[in-house]
C-alpha atoms as a PDB file:
ATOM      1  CA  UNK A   1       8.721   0.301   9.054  1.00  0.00           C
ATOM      2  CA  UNK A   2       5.297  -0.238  10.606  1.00  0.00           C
ATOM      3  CA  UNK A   3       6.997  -1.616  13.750  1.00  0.00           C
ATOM      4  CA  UNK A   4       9.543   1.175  14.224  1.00  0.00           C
ATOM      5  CA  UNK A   5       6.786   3.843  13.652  1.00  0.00           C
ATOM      6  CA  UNK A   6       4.367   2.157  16.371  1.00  0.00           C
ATOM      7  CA  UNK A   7       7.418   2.837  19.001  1.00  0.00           C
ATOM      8  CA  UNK A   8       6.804   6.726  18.447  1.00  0.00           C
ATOM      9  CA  UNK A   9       2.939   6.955  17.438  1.00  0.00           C
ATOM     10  CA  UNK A  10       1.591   3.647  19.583  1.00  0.00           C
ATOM     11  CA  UNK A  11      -1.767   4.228  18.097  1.00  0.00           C
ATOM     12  CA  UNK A  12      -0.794   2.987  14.958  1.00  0.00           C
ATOM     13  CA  UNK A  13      -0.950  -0.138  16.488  1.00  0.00           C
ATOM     14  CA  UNK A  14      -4.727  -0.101  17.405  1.00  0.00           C
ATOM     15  CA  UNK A  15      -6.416   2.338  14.924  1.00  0.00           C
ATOM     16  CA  UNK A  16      -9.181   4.735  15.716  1.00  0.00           C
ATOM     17  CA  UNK A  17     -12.872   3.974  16.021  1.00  0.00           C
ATOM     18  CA  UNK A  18     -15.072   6.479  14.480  1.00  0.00           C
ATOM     19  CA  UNK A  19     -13.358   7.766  11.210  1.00  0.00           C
ATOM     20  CA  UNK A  20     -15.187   8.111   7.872  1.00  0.00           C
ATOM     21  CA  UNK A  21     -12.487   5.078   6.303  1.00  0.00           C
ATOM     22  CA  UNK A  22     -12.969   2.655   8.998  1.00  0.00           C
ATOM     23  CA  UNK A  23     -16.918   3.046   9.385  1.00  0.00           C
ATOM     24  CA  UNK A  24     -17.477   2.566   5.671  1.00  0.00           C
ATOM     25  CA  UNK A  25     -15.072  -0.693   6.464  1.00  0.00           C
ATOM     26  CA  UNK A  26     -16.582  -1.604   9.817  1.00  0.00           C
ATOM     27  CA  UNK A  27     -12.908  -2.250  10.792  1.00  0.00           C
ATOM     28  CA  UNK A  28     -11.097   0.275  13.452  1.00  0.00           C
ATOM     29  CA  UNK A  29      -7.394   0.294  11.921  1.00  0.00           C
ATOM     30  CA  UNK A  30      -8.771   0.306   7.388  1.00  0.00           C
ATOM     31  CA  UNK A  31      -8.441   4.219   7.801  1.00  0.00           C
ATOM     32  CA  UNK A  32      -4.223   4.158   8.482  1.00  0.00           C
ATOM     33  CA  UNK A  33      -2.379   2.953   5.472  1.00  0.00           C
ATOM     34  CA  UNK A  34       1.595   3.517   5.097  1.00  0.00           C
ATOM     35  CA  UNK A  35       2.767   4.254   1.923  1.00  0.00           C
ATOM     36  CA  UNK A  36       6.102   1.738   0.856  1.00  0.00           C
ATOM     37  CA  UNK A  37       9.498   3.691   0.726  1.00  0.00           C
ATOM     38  CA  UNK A  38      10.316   4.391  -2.752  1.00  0.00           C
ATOM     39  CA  UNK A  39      14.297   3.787  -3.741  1.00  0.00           C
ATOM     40  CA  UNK A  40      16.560   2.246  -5.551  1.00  0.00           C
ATOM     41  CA  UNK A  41      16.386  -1.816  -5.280  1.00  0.00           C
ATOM     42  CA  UNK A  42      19.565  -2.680  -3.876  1.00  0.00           C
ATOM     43  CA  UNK A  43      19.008  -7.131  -3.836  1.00  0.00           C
ATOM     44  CA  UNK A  44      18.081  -9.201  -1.035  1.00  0.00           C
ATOM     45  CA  UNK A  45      14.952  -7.453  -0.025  1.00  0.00           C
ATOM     46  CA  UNK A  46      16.733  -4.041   0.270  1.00  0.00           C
ATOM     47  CA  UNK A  47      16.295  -0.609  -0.512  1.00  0.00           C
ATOM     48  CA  UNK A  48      18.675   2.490  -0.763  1.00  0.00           C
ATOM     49  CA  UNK A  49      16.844   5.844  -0.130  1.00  0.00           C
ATOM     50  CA  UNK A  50      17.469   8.513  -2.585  1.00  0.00           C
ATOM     51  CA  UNK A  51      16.555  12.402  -2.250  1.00  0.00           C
ATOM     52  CA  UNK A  52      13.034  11.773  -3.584  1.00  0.00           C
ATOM     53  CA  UNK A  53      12.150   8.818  -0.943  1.00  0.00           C
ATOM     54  CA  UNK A  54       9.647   9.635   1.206  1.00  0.00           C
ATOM     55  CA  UNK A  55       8.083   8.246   4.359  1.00  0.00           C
ATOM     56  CA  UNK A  56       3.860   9.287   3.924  1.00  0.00           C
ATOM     57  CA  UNK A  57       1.262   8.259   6.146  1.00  0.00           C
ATOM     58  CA  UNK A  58      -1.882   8.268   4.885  1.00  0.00           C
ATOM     59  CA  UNK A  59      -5.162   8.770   7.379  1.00  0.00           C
ATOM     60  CA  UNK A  60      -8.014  10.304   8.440  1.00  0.00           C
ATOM     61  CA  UNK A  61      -7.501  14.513   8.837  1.00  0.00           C
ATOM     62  CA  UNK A  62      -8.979  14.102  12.460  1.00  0.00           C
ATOM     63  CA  UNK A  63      -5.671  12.583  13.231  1.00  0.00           C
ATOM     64  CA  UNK A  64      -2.993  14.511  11.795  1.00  0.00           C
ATOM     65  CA  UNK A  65      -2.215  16.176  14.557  1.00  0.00           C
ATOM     66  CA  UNK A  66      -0.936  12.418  16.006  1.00  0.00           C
ATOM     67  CA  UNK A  67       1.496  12.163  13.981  1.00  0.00           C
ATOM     68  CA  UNK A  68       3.248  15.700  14.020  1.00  0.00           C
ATOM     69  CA  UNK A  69       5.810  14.468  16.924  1.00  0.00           C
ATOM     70  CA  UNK A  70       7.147  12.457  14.347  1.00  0.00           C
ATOM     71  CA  UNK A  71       8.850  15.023  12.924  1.00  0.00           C
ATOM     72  CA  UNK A  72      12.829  15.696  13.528  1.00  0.00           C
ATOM     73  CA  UNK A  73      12.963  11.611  15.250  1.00  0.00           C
ATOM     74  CA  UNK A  74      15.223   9.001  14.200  1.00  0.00           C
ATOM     75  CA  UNK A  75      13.348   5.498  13.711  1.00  0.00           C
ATOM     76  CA  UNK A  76      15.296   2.269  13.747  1.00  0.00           C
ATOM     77  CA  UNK A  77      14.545   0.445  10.170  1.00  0.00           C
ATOM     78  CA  UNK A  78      15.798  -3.233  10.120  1.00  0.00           C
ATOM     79  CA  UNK A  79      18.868  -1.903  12.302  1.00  0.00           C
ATOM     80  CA  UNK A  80      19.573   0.796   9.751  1.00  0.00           C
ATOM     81  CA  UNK A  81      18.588   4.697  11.881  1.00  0.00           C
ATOM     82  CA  UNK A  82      16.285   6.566   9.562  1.00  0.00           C
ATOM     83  CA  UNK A  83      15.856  10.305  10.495  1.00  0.00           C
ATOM     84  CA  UNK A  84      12.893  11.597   9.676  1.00  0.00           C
ATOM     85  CA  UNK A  85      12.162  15.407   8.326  1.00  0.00           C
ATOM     86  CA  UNK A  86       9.501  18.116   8.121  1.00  0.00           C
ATOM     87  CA  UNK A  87       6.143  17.186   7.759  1.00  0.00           C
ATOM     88  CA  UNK A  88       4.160  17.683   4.984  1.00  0.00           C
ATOM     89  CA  UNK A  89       0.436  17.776   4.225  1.00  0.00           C
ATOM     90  CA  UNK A  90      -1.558  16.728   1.246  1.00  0.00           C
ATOM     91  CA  UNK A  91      -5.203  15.972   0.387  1.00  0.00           C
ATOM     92  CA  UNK A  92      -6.320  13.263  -1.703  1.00  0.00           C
ATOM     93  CA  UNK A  93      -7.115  14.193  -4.848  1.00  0.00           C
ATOM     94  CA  UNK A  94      -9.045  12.357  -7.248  1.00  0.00           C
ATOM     95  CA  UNK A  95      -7.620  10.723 -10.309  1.00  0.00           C
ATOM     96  CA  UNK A  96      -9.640   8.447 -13.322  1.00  0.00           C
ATOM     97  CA  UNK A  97      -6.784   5.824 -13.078  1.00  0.00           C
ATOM     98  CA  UNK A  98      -5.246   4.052  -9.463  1.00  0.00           C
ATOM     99  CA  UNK A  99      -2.651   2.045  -8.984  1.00  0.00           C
ATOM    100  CA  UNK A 100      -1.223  -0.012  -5.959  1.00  0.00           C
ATOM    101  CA  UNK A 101       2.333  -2.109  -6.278  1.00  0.00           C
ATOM    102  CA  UNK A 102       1.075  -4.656  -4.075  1.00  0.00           C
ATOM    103  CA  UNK A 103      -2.441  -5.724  -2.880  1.00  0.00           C
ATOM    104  CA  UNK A 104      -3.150  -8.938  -0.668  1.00  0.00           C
ATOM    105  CA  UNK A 105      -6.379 -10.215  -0.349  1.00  0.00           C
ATOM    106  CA  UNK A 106      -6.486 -13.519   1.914  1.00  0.00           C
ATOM    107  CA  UNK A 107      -7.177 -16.505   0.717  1.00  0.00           C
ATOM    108  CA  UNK A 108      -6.197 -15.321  -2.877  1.00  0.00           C
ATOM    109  CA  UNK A 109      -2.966 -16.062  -4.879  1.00  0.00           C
ATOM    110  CA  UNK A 110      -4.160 -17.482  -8.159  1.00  0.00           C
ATOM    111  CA  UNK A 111      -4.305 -14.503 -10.747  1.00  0.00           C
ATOM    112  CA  UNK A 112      -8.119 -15.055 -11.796  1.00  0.00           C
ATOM    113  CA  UNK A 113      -9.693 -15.614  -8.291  1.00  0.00           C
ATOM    114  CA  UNK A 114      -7.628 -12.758  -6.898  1.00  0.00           C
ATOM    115  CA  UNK A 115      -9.093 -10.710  -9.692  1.00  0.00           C
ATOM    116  CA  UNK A 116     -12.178 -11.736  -9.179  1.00  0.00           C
ATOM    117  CA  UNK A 117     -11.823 -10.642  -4.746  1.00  0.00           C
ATOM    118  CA  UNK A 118     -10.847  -7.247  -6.354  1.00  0.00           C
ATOM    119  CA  UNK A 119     -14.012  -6.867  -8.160  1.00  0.00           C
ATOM    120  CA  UNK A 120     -16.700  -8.075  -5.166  1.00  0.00           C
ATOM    121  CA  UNK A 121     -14.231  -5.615  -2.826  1.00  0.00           C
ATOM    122  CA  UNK A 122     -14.908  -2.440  -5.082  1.00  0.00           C
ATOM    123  CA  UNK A 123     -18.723  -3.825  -5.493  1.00  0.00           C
ATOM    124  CA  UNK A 124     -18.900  -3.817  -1.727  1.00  0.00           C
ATOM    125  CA  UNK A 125     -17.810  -0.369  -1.507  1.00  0.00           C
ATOM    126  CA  UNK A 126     -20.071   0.830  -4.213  1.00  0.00           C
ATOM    127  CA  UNK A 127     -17.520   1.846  -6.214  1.00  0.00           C
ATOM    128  CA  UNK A 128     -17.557   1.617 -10.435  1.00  0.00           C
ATOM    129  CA  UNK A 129     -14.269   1.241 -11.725  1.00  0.00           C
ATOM    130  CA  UNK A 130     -12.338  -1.515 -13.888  1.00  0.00           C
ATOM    131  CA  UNK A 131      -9.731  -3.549 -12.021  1.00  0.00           C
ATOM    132  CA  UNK A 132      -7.079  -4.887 -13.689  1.00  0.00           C
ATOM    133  CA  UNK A 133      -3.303  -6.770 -13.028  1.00  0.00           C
ATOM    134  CA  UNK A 134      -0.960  -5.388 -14.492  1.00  0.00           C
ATOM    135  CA  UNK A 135       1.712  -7.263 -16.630  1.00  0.00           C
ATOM    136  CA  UNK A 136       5.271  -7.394 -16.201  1.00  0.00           C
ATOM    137  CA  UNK A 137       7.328  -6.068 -18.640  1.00  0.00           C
ATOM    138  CA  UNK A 138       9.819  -8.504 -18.769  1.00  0.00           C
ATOM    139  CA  UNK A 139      10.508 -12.323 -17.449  1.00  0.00           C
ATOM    140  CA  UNK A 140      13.151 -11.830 -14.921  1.00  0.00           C
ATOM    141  CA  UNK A 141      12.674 -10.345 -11.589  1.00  0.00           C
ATOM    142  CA  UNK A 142      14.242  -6.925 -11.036  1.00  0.00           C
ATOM    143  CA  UNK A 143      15.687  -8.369  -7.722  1.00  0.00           C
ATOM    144  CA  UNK A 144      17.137 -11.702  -9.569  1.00  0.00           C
ATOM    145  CA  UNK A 145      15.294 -13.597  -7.462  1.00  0.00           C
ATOM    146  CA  UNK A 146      13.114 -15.317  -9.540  1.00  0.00           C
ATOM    147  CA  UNK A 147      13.763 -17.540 -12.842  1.00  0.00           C
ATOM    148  CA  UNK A 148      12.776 -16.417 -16.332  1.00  0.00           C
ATOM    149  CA  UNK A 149      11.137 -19.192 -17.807  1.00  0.00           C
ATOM    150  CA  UNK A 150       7.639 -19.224 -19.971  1.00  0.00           C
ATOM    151  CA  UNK A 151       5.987 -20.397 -17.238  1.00  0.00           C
ATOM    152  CA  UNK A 152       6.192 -17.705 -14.880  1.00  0.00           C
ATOM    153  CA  UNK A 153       2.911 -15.258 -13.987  1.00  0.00           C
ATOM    154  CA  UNK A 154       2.567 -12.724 -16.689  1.00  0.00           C
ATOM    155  CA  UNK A 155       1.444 -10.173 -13.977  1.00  0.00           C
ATOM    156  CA  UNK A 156       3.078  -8.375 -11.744  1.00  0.00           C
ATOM    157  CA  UNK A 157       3.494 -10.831  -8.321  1.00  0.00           C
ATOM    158  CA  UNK A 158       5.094  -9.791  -4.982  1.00  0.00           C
ATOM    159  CA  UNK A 159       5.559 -11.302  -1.973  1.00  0.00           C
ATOM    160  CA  UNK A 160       5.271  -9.730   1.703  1.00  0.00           C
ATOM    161  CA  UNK A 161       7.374 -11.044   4.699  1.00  0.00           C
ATOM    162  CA  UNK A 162       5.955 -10.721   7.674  1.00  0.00           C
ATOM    163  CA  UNK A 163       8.338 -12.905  10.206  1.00  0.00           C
ATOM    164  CA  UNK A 164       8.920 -16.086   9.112  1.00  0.00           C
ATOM    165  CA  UNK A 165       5.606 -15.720   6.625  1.00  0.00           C
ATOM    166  CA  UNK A 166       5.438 -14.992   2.676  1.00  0.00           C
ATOM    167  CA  UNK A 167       2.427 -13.362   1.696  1.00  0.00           C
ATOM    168  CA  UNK A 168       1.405 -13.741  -1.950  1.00  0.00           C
ATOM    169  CA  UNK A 169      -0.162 -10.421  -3.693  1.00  0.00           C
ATOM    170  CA  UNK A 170      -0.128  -8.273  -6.547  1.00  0.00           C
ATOM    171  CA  UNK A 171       0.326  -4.915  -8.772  1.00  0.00           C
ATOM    172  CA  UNK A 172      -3.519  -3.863  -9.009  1.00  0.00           C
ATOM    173  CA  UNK A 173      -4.589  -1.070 -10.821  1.00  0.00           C
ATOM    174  CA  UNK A 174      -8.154   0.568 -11.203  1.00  0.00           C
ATOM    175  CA  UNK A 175      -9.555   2.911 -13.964  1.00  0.00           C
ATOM    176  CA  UNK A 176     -12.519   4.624 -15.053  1.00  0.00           C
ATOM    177  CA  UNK A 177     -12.884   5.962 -11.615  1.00  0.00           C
ATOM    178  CA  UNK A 178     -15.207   9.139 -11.195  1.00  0.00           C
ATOM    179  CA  UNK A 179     -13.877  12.017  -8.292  1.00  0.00           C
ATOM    180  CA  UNK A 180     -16.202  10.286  -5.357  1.00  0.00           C
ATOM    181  CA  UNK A 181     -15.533   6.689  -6.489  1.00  0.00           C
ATOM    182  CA  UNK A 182     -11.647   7.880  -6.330  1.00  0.00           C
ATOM    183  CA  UNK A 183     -11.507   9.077  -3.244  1.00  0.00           C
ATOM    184  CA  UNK A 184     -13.276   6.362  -1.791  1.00  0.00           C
ATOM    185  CA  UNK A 185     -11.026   3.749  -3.172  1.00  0.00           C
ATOM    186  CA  UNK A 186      -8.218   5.684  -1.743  1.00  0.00           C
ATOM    187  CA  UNK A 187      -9.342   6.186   1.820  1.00  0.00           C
ATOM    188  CA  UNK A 188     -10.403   2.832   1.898  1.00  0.00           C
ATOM    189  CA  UNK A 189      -7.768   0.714  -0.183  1.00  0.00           C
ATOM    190  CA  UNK A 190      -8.330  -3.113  -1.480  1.00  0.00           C
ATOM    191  CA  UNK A 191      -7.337  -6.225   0.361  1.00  0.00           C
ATOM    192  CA  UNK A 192      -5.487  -5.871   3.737  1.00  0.00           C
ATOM    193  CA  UNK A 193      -2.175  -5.209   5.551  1.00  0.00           C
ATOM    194  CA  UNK A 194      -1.938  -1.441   4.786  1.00  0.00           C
ATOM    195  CA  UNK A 195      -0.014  -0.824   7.324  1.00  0.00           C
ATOM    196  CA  UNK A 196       2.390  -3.096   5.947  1.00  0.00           C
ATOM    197  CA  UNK A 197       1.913  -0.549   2.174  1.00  0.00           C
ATOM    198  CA  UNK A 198      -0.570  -2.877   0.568  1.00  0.00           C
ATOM    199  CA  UNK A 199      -3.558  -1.867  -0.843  1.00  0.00           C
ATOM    200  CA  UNK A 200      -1.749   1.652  -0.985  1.00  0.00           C
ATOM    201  CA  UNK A 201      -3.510   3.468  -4.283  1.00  0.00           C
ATOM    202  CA  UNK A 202      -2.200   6.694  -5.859  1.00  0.00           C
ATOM    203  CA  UNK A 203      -2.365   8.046  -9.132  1.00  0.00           C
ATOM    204  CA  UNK A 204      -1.468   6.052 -11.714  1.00  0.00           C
ATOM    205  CA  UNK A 205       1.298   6.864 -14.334  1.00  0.00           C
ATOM    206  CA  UNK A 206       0.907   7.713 -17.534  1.00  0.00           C
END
């Protein structure tokens, strides 16, 4: 996705200097994250759209206007055309409870130590809020790629290919948030690869 949407918005690729996300980050491109396509798992690391997928960009309000020539293109997905539809806009809003389906943090696969990165991230930003993994609700893997077994992580663990590379990371979520500490974590994110959808948070279910 991030690769056919950097054909029709090149700055993507680069990121912006001077936003309120990527100064607080000290990193150009931390503002820009791209939300994963929701579906309907269809195996083998694919997805079928349904009528409530939706493609959402997430960045800094200066830029919006960058993006609106998306609108009405067809982008190339894996070799599959994906037309894309009429834009709309949303402000964060804040919520006590975050969640992200997949964070990666570099260096980091081990559940405690990965735990632990979370925490000194959210310190870093000054942010008060419990981190947590969050536990799968069964043994088997919903794509049947995995084998049930005692053994296996209790959390929630997904992998990232990028190329020929598997990048470890997992379900995060963060609670006990206040509005400004909310916000924050969702303009800045946890761990990297956002443009990839990690480190992605929205409200959290429930």
């Amino acid at each position: 996705m991030y690769a056919a949407l950097c054909k029709h918005l090149p700055f993507l690729h680069g990121g912006h200097q001077g936003s309120r996300a990527a100064a607080d980050r000290s990193a150009p491109d931390f503002n820009i994250g791209i939300h994963p396509l929701n579906g309907s798992l269809s195996g083998d690391r694919s997805l079928t759209l349904t009528r409530s997928s939706r493609l959402t960009i997430r960045l800094d309000s200066d830029f919006i206007s960058q993006v609106l020539p998306l609108a009405g293109k067809q982008i190339l997905v894996g070799g599959q055309p994906l037309n894309v539809g009429v834009p709309e806009i949303r402000p964060l809003r804040p919520a006590a409870r975050l969640y992200s389906r997949l964070v990666v943090i570099k260096g980091f696969m081990e559940p405690e130590p990965f735990l632990e990165a979370v925490r000194r991230q959210l310190e870093a930003m000054k942010v008060r809020g419990v981190p947590g993994l969050l536990k799968r609700q069964g043994l088997k893997s919903r794509e049947g790629r995995s084998k049930a077994g005692e053994d296996r992580c209790p959390f929630i663990r997904r992998t990232l290919r990028i190329r020929d590379r598997e990048i470890v990371g997992y379900a995060v979520e963060v609670a006990e948030l206040d509005a400004d500490d909310s916000i924050r974590v969702q303009e800045i994110g946890i761990g990297g690869r956002r443009k990839f959808g990690c480190g992605v948070f929205v409200r959290a279910r429930g």
